[in-house]
Protein backbone atom coordinates (compact mmCIF):
# COMPACT_ATOMS: atom_id res chain seq x y z
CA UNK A 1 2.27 104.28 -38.35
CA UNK A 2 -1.78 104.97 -38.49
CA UNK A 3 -2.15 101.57 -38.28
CA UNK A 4 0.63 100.69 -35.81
CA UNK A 5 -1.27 103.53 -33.17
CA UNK A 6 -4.89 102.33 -33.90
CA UNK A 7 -3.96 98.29 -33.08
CA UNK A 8 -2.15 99.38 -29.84
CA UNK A 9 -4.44 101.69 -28.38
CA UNK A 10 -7.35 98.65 -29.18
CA UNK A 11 -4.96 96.49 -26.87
CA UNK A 12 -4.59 98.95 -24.72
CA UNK A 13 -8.45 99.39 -24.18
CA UNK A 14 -8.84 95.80 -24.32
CA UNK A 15 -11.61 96.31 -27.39
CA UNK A 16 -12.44 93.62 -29.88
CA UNK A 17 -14.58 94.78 -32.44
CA UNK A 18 -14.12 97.21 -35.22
CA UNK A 19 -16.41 99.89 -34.14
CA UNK A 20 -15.21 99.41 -30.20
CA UNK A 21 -11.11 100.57 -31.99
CA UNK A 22 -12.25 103.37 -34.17
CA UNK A 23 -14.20 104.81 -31.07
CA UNK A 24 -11.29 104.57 -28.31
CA UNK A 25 -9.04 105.28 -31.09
CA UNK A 26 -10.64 108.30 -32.03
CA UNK A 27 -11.29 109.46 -28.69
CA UNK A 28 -7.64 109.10 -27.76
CA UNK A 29 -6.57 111.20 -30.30
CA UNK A 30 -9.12 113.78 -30.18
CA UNK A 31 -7.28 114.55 -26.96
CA UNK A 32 -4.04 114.70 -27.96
CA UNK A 33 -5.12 116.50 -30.67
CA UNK A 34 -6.98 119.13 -28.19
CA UNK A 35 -3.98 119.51 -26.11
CA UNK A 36 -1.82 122.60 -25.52
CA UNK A 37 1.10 123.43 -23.18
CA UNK A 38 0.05 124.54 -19.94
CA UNK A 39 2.48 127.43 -19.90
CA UNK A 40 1.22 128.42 -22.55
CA UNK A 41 -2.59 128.46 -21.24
CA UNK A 42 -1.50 129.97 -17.99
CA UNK A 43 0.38 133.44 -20.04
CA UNK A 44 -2.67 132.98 -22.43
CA UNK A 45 -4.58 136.63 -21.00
CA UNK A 46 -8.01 135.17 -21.95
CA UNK A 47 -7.43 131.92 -19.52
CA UNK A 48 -10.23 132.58 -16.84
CA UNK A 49 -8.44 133.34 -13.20
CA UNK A 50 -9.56 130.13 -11.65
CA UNK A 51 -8.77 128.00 -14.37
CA UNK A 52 -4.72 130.03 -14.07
CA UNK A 53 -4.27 129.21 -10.69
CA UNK A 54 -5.25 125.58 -11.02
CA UNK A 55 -2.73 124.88 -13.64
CA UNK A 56 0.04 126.68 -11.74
CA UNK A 57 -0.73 123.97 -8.94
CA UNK A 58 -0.57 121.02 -11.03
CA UNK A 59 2.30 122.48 -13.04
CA UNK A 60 4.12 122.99 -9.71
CA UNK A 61 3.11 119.54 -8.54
CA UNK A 62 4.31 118.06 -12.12
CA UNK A 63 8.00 118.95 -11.33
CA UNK A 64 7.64 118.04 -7.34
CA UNK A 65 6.32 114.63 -8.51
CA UNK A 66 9.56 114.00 -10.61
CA UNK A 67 12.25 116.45 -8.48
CA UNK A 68 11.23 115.25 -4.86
CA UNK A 69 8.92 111.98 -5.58
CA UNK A 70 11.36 110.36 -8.12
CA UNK A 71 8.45 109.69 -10.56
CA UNK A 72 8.64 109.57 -13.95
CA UNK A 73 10.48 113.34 -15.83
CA UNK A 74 8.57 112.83 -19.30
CA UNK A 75 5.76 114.92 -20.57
CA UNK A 76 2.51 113.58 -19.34
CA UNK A 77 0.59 116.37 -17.19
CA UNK A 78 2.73 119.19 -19.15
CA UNK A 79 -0.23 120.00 -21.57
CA UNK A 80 -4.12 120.61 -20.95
CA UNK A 81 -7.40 120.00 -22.44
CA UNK A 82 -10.69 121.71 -21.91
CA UNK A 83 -13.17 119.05 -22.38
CA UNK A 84 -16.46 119.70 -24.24
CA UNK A 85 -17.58 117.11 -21.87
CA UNK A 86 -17.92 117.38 -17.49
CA UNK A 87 -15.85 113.73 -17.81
CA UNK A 88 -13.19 112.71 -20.08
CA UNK A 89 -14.67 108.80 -19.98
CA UNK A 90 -17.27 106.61 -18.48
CA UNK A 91 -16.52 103.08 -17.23
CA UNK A 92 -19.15 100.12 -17.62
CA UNK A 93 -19.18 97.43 -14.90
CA UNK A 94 -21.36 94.14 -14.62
CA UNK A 95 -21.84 91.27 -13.10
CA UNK A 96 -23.85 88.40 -13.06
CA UNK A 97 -27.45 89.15 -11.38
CA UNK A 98 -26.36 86.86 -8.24
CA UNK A 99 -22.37 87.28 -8.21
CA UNK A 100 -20.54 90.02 -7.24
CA UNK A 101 -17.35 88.70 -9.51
CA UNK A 102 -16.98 91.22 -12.44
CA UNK A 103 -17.31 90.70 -16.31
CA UNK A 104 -13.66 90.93 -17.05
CA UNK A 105 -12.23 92.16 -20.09
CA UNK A 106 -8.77 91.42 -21.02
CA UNK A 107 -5.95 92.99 -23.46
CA UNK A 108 -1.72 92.06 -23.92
CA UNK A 109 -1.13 95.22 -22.64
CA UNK A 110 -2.78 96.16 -19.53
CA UNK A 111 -3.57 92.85 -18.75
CA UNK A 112 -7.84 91.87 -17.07
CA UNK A 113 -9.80 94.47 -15.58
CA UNK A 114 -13.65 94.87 -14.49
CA UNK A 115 -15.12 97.32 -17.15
CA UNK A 116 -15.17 98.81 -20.51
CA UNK A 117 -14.18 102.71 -21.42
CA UNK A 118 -15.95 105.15 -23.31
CA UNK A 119 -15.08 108.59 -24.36
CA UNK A 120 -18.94 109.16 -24.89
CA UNK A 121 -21.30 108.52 -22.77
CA UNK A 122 -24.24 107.69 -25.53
CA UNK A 123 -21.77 104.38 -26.27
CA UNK A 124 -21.44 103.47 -22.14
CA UNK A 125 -25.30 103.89 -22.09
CA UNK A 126 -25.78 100.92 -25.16
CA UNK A 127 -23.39 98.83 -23.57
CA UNK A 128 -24.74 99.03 -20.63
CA UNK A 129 -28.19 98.41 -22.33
CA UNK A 130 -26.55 95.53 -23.82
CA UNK A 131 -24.95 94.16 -20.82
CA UNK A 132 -28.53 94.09 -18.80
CA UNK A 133 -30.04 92.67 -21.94
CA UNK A 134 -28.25 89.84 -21.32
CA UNK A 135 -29.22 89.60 -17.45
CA UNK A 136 -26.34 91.63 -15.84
CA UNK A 137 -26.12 93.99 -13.18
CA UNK A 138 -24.70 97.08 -14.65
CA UNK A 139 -23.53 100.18 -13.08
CA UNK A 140 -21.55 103.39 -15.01
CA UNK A 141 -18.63 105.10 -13.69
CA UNK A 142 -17.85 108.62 -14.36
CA UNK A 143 -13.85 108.96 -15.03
CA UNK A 144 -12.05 112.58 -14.22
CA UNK A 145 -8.80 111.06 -15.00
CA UNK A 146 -6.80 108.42 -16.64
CA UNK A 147 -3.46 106.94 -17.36
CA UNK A 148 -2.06 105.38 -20.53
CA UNK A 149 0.57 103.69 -18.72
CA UNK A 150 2.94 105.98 -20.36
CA UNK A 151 2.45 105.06 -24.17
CA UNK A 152 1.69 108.96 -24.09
CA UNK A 153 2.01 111.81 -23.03
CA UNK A 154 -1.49 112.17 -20.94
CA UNK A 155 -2.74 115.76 -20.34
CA UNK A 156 -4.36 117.86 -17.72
CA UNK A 157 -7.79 117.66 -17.95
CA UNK A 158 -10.65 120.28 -17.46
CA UNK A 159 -12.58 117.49 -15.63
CA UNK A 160 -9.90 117.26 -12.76
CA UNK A 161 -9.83 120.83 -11.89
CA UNK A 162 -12.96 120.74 -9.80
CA UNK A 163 -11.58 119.34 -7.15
CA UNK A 164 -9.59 120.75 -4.12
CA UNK A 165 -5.96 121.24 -4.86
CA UNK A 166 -5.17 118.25 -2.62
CA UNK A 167 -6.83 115.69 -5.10
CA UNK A 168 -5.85 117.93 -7.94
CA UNK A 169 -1.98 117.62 -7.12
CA UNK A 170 -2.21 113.45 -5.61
CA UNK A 171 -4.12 112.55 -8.70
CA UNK A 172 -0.70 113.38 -10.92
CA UNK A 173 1.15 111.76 -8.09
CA UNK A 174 -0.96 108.59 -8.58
CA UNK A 175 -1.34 108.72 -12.33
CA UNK A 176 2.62 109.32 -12.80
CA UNK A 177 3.46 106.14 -10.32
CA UNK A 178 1.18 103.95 -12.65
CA UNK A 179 3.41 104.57 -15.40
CA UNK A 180 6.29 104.00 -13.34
CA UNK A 181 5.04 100.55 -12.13
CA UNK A 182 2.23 98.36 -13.33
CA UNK A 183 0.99 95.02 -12.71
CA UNK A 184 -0.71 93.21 -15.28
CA UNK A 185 -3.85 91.47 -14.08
CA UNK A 186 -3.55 92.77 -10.28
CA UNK A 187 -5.63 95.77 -9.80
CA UNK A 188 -5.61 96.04 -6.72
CA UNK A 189 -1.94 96.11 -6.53
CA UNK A 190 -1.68 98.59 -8.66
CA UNK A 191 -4.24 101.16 -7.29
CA UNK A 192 -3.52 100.47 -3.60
CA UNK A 193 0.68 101.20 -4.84
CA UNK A 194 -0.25 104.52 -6.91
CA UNK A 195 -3.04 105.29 -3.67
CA UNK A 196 -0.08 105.31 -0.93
CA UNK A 197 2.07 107.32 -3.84
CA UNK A 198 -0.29 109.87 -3.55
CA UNK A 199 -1.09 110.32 0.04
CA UNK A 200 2.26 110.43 1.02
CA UNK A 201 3.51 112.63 -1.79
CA UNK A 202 0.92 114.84 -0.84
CA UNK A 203 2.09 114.53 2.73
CA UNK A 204 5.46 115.89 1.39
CA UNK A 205 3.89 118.35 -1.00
CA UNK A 206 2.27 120.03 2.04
CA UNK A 207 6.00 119.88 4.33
CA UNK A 208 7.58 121.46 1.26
CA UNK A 209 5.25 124.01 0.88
CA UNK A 210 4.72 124.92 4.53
CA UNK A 211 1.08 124.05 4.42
CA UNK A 212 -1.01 122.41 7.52
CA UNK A 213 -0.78 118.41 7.21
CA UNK A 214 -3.47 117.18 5.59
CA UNK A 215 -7.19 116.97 7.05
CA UNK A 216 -7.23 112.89 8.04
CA UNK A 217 -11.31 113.53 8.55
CA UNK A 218 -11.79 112.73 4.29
CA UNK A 219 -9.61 109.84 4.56
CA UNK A 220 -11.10 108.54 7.79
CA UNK A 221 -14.38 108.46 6.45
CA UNK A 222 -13.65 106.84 3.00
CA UNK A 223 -12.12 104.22 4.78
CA UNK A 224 -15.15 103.79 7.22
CA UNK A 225 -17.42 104.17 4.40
CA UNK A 226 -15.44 101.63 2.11
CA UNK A 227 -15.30 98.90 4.79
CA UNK A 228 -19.04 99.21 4.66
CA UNK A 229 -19.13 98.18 1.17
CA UNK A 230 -16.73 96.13 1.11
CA UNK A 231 -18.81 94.36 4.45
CA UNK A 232 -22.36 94.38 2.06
CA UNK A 233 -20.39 92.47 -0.88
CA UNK A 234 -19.03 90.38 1.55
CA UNK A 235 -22.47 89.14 2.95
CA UNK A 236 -24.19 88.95 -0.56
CA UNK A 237 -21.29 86.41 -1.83
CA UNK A 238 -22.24 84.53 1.01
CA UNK A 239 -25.44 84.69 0.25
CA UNK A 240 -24.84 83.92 -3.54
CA UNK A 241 -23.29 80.92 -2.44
CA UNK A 242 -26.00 79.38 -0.57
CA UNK A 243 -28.35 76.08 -1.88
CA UNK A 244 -30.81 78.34 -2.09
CA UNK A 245 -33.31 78.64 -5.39
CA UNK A 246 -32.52 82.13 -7.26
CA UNK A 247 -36.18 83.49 -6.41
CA UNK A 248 -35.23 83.21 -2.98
CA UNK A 249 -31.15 84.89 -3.75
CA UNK A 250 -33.00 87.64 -5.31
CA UNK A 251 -35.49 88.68 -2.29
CA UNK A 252 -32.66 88.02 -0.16
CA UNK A 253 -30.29 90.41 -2.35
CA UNK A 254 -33.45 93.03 -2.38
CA UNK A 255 -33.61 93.59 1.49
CA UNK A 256 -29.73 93.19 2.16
CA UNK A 257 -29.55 96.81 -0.07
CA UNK A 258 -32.23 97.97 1.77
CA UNK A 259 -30.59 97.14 5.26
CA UNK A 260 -27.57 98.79 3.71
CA UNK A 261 -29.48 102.04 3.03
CA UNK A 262 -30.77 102.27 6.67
CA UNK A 263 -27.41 101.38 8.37
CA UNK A 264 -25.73 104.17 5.80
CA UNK A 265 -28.27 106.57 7.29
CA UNK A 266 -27.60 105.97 11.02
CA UNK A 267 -23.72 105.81 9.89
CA UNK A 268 -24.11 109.34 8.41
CA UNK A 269 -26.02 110.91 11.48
CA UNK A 270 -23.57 109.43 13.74
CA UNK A 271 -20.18 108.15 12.89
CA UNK A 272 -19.93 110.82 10.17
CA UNK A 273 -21.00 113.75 12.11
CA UNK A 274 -23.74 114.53 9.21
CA UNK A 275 -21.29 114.52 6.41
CA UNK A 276 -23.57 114.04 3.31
CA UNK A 277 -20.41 113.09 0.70
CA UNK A 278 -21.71 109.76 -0.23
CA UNK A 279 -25.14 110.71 -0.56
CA UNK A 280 -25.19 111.34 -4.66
CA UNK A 281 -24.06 107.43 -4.51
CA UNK A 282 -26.37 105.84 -1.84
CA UNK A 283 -29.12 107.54 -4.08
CA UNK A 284 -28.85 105.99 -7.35
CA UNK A 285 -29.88 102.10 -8.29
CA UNK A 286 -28.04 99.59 -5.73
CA UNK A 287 -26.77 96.34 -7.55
CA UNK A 288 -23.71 93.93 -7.71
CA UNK A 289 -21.93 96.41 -10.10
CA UNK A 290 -21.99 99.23 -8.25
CA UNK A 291 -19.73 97.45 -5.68
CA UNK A 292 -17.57 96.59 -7.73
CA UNK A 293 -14.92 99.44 -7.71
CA UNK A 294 -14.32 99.46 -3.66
CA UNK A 295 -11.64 97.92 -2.38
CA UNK A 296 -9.24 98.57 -5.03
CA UNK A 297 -7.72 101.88 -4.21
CA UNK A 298 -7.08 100.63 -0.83
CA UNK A 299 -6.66 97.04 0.01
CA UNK A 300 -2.87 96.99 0.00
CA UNK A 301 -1.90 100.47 0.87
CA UNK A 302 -1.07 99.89 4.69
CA UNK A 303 1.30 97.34 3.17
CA UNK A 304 2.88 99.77 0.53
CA UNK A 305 3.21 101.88 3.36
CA UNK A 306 5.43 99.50 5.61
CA UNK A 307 7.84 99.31 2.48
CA UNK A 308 8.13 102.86 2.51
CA UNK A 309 8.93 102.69 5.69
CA UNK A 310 11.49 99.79 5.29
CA UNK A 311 13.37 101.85 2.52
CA UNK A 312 14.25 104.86 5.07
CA UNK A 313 11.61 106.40 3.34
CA UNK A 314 13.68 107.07 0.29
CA UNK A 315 11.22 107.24 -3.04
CA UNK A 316 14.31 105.57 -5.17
CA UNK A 317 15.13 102.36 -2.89
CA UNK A 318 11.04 102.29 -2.18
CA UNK A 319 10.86 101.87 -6.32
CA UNK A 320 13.17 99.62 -6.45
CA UNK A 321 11.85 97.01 -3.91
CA UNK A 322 8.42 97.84 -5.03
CA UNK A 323 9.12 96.93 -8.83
CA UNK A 324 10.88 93.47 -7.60
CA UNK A 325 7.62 92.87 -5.45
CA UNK A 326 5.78 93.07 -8.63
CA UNK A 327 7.94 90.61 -10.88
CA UNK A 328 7.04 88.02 -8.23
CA UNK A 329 4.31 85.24 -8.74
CA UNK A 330 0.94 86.26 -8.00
CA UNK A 331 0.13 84.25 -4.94
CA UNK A 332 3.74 84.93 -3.87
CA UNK A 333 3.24 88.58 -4.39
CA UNK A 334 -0.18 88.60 -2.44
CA UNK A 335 1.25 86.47 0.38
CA UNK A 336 3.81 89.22 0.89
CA UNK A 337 1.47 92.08 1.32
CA UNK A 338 -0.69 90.01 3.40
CA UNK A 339 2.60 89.49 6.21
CA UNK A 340 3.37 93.10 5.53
């Protein structure tokens, strides 16, 4: 059985050396290992206040996600861990100094995706080290949360209960619909599906519970803020793809960040009404990688939207047309959303 668990989680991570399976393998279980019942830490009398009420919220949203949402009734989100850590993982991305196309790793399970995982952020920094060694752009990724596609039962984490109870309560909507449905080797499919799962179940949360609709102002600016990115890696594959020598690419690349800093400056003052939310991100090293993870959450979620719309806006027939969508051929898959 030891041996059974230690090969699948290594596909599931999409890991290929020894010391890459006894790490995710013994991160994995140190959290199952670490977990406890959240009833159990909410009646605890030494649970801090703050950390009480936070768990009633998700534990409410847990059974709204599987009595009102139709997502999956198992036991993921029913248990909690206090990390010793303020993030459970960290993600590595890179690409090639002049590309913005990822370094893809691929696994049976989960199928390709853009970056490594680490539970410990010593082991992101070395591959990262690694990866620029060999002439990649690298960037790191903090993770709050993650899904294991249902192979367990994934907790609560300490690292998800700093946000508002909003993201708190959509990020077990979204987590739960990727173990309902997942695409192999479409990423964007499957965040933009699980990103319209949890807006509009938290639409619905807030109806049920008599709360104001949600403030569009966060959402309006990601989206502004996104297409900006998305517009920059746009322009430097362009760029990239120019008969131009790579001295000349790599000037180029230097002043279209720098253009990208000013316009995020005059976006802030203006179209963003002085909102500062991005500015941790514009301040830290601008490359290729750092790109890398916009677009996903969003791309198709206008589209997954329309099918909710086209199932009377009933979670069960939206599922079920959903799930069909995703058995289709790729490019027959992506030419749907694109009419949709």
């Amino acid at each position: 059985m030891r041996l059974l668990l230690i090969a699948m989680l290594a596909l599931l991570t999409g890991c290929r050396t020894a010391g890459y399976y006894a790490h995710v393998t013994h991160g994995q279980m140190a959290l199952l290992a670490a977990r406890k019942p959240i009833d159990k830490v909410i009646s605890d009398p030494v649970t801090p206040d703050k950390v009480r009420k936070r768990l009633v919220t998700a534990r409410d949203a847990r059974q709204f996600a599987s009595e009102h949402l139709d997502l999956p009734a198992n036991r993921s989100y029913t248990y909690y861990v206090q990390l010793d850590r303020p993030w459970v993982a960290w993600n590595v991305f890179a690409t090639p100094e002049l590309s913005v196309d990822p370094v893809v790793h691929c696994f049976p399970f989960a199928g390709c995706v853009s970056y490594r995982g680490y539970f410990r952020r010593d082991l992101a920094d070395r591959e990262a080290a690694r990866q620029q060694a060999l002439g990649y752009d690298v960037s790191i990724g903090d993770v709050p949360a993650y899904s294991t596609l249902g192979w367990f039962a994934d907790p609560l984490l300490s690292s998800m209960l700093g946000w508002d109870d909003d993201d708190l309560v959509g990020t077990v909507f979204h987590e739960l619909a990727h173990q309902k449905i997942y695409v192999k080797n479409d990423s964007s499919f499957n965040e933009s599906y699980a990103n319209f799962v949890e807006q509009e179940g938290v639409r619905e949360w807030h109806a049920a519970k008599g709360l104001t609709s949600p403030d569009p102002k966060g959402d309006m600016l990601s989206r502004s803020f996104t297409q900006q990115v998305l517009g920059l890696r746009d322009g430097l594959k362009a760029m990239y793809a120019l008969p131009m020598s790579d001295e000349a690419k790599r000037v180029a690349k230097a002043e279209a960040f720098e253009v990208f800093r000013g316009q995020y400056l005059a976006w802030r003052a203006n179209d963003a009404g002085g909102d500062r939310r991005y500015d941790r991100w514009m301040a830290q090293p601008m490359n290729n990688a750092k790109l890398l993870p916009f677009g996903l959450y969003d791309q198709w979620t206008g589209a997954f939207a329309s099918l909710f719309e086209q199932s009377g806006r009933y979670w069960p027939a939206f599922f079920t047309t959903v799930e069909k969508l995703a058995k289709r051929p790729p490019a027959e898959r992506t030419q749907t959303l694109q009419s949709l």
